[in-house]
N, C-alpha and C. Protein backbone atom coordinates (compact mmCIF):
# COMPACT_ATOMS: atom_id res chain seq x y z
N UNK A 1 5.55 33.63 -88.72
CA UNK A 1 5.78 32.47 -87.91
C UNK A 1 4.49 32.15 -87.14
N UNK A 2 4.17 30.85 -87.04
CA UNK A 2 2.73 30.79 -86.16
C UNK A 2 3.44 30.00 -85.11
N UNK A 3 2.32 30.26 -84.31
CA UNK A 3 2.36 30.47 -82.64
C UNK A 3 1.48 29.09 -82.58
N UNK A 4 2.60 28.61 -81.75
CA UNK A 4 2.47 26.38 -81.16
C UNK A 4 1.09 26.35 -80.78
N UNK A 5 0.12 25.77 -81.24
CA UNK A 5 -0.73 25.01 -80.07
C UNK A 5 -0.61 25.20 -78.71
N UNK A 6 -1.28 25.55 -77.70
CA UNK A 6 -0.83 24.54 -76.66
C UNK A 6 -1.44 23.26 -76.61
N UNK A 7 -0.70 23.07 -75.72
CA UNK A 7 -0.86 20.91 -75.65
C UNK A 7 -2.23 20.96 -74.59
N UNK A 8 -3.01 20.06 -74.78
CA UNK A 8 -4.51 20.61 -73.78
C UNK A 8 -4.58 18.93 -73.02
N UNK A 9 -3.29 17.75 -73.30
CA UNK A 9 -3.60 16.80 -72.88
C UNK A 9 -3.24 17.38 -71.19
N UNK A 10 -3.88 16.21 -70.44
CA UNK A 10 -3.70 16.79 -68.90
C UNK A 10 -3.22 15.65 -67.85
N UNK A 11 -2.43 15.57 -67.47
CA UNK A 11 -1.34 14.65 -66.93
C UNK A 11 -2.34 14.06 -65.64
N UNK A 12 -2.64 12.96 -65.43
CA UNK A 12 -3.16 12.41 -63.81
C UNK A 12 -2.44 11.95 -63.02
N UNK A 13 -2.49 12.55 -62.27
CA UNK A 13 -1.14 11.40 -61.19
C UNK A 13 -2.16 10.28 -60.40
N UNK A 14 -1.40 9.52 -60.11
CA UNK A 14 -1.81 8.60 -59.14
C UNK A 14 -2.24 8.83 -58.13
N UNK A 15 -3.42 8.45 -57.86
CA UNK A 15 -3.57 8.99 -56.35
C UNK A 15 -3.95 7.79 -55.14
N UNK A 16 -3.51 7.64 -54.04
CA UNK A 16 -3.69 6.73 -53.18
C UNK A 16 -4.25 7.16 -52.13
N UNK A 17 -4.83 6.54 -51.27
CA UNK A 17 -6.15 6.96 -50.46
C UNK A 17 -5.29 7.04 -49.23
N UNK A 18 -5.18 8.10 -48.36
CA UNK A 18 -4.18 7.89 -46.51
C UNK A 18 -4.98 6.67 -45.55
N UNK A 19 -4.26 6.50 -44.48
CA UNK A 19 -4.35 5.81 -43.96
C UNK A 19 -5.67 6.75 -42.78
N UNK A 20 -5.17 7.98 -42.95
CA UNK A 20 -5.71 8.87 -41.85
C UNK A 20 -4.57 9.57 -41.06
N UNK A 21 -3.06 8.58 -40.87
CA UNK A 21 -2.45 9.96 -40.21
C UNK A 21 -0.89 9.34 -41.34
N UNK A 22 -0.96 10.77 -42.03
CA UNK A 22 0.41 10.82 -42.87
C UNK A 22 1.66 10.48 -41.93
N UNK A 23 1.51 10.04 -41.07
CA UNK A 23 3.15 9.81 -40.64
C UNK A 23 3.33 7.75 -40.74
N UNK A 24 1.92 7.18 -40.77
CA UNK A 24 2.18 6.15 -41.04
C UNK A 24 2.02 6.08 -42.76
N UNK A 25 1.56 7.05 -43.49
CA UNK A 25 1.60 6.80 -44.90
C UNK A 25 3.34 6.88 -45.59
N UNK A 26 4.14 8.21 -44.52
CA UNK A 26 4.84 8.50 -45.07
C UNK A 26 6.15 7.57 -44.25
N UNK A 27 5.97 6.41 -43.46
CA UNK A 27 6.54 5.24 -43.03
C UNK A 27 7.97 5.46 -42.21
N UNK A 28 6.88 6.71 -41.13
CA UNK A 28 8.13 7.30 -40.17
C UNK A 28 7.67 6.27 -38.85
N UNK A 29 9.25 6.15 -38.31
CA UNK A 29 9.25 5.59 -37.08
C UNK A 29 7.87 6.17 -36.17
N UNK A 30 7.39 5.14 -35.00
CA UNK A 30 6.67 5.33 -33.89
C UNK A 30 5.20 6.44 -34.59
N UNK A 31 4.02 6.10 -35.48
CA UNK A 31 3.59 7.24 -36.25
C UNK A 31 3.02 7.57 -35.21
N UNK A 32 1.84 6.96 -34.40
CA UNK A 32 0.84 7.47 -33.68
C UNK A 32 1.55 8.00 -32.72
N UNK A 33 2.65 8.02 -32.19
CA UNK A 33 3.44 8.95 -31.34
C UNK A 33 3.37 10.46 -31.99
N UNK A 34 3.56 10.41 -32.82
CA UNK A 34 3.78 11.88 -33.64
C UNK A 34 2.67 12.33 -33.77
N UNK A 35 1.44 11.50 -34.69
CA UNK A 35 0.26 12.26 -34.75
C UNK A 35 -0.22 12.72 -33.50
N UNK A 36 0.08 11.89 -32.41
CA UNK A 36 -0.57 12.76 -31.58
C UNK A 36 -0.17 14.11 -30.64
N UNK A 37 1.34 13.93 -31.02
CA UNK A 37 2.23 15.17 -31.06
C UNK A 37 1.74 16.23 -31.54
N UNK A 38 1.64 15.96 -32.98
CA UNK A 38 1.21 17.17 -34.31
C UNK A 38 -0.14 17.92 -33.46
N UNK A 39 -1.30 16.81 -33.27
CA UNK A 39 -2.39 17.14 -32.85
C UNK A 39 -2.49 18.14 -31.19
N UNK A 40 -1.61 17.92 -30.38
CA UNK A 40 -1.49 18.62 -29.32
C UNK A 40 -0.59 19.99 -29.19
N UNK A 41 0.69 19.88 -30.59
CA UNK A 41 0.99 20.92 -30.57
C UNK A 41 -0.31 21.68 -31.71
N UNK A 42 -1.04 21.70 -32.35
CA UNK A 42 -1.60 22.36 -32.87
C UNK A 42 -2.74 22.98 -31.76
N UNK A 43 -3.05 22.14 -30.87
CA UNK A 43 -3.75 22.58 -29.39
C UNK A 43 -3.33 23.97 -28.56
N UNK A 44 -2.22 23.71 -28.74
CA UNK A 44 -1.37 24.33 -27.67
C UNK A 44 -1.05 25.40 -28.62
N UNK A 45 -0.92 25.79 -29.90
CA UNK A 45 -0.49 26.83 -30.86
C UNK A 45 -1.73 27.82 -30.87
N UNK A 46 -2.92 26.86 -31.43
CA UNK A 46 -4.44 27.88 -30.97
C UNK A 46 -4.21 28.54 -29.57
N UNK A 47 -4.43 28.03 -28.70
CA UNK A 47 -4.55 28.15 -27.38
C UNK A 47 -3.68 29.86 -27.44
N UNK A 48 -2.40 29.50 -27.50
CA UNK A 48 -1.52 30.61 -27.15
C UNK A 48 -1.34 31.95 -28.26
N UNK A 49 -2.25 31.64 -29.44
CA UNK A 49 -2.17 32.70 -30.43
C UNK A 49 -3.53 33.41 -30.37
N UNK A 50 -4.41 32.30 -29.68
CA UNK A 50 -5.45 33.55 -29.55
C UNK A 50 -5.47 34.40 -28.26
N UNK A 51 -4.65 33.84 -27.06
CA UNK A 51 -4.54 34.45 -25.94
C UNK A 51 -4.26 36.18 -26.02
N UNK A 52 -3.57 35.98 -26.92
CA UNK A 52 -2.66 37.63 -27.24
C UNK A 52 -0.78 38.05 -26.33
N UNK A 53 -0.93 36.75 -25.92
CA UNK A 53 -0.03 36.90 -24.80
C UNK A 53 1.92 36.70 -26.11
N UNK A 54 2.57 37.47 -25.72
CA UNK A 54 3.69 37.25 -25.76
C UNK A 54 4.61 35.89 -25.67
N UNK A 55 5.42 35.55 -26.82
CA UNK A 55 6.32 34.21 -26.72
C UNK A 55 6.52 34.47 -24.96
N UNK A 56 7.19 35.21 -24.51
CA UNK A 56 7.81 35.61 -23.27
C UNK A 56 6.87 34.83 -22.08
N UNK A 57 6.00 35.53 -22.19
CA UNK A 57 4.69 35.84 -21.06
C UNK A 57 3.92 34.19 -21.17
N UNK A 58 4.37 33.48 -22.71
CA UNK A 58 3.21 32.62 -22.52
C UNK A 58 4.59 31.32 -22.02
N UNK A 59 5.70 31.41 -22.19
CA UNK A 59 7.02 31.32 -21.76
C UNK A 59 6.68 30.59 -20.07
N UNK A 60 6.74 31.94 -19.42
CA UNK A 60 6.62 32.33 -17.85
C UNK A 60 5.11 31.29 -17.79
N UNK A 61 4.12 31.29 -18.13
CA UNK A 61 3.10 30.29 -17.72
C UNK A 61 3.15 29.35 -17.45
N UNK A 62 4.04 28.55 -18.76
CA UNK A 62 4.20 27.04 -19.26
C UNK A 62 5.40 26.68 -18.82
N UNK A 63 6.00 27.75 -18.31
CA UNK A 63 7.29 27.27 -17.77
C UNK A 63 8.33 26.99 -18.34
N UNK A 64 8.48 27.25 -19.64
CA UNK A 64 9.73 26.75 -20.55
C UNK A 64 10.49 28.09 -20.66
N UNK A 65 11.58 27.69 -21.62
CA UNK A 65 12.31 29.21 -22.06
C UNK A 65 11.45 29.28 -23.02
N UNK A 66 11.43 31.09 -23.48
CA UNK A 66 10.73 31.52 -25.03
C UNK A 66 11.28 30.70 -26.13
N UNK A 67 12.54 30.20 -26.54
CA UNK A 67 12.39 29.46 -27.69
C UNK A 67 12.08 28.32 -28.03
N UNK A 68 11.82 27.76 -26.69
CA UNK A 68 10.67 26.42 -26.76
C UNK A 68 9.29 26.92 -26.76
N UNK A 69 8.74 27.97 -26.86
CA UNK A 69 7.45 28.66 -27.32
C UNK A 69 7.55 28.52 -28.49
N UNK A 70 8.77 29.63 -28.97
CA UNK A 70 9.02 29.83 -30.15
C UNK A 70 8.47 28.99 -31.53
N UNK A 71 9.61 27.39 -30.91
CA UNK A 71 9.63 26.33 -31.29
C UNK A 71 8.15 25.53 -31.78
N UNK A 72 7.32 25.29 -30.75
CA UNK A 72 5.83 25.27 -30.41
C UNK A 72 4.95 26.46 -31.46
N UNK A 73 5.32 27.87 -31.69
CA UNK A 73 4.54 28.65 -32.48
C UNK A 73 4.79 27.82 -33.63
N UNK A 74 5.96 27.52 -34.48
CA UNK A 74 6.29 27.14 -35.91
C UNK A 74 5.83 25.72 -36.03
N UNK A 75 5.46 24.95 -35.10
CA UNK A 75 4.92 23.66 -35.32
C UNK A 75 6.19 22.87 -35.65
N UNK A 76 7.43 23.08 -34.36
CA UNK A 76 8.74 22.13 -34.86
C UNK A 76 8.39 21.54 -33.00
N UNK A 77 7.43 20.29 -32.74
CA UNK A 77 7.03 19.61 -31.66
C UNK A 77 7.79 18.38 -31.64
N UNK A 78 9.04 18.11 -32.47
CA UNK A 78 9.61 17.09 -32.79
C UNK A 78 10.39 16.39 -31.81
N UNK A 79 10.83 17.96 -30.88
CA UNK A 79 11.63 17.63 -29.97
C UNK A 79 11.26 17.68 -28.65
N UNK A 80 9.94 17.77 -28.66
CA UNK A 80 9.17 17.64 -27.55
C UNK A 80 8.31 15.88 -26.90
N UNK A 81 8.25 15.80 -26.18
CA UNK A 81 7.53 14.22 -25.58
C UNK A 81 6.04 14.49 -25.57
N UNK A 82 5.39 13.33 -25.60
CA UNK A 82 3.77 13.54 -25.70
C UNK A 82 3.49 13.72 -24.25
N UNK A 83 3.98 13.58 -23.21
CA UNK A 83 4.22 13.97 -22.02
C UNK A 83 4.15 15.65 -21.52
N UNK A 84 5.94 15.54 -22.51
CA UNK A 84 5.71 17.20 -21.94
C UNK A 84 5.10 17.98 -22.63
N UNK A 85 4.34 17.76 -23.68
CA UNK A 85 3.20 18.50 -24.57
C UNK A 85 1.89 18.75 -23.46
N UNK A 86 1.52 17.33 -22.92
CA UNK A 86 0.61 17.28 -22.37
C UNK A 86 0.52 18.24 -20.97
């Protein structure tokens, strides 16, 4: 029995150029609200992962409970205001 070819054609997808912030590419409500969400929780994620400090401890600083740290470590800022980010 012989053994198929493989197929060597190579599929292109389409590609479209961003706008610069995927939340207006991907045609979510209020975008620049969010990007600048995304961008401050990613601020605030450096900040507290290089500290060394504990969800808890960095908790007690910022004043929230730990699973709004928590929340803030995993990059879920969705439910946060550009306010209280800030």
């Amino acid at each position: 029995m012989k053994a198929k070819a493989k197929n060597t054609r190579r599929r292109v997808a389409p590609v479209t150029e961003g706008s610069g912030n995927v939340f207006v590419d991907l045609g979510l409500p209020n975008p620049e609200q969010e990007l600048i969400k995304a961008q401050l929780a990613l601020q605030i994620y450096t900040i507290l992962k290089s500290s060394g400090m504990t969800q808890v401890e960095s908790a007690k600083i910022l004043g929230v409970q730990q699973p709004q740290v928590s929340l803030l470590m995993r990059n879920r800022a969705g439910n946060f205001s550009v306010g209280r980010l800030m």
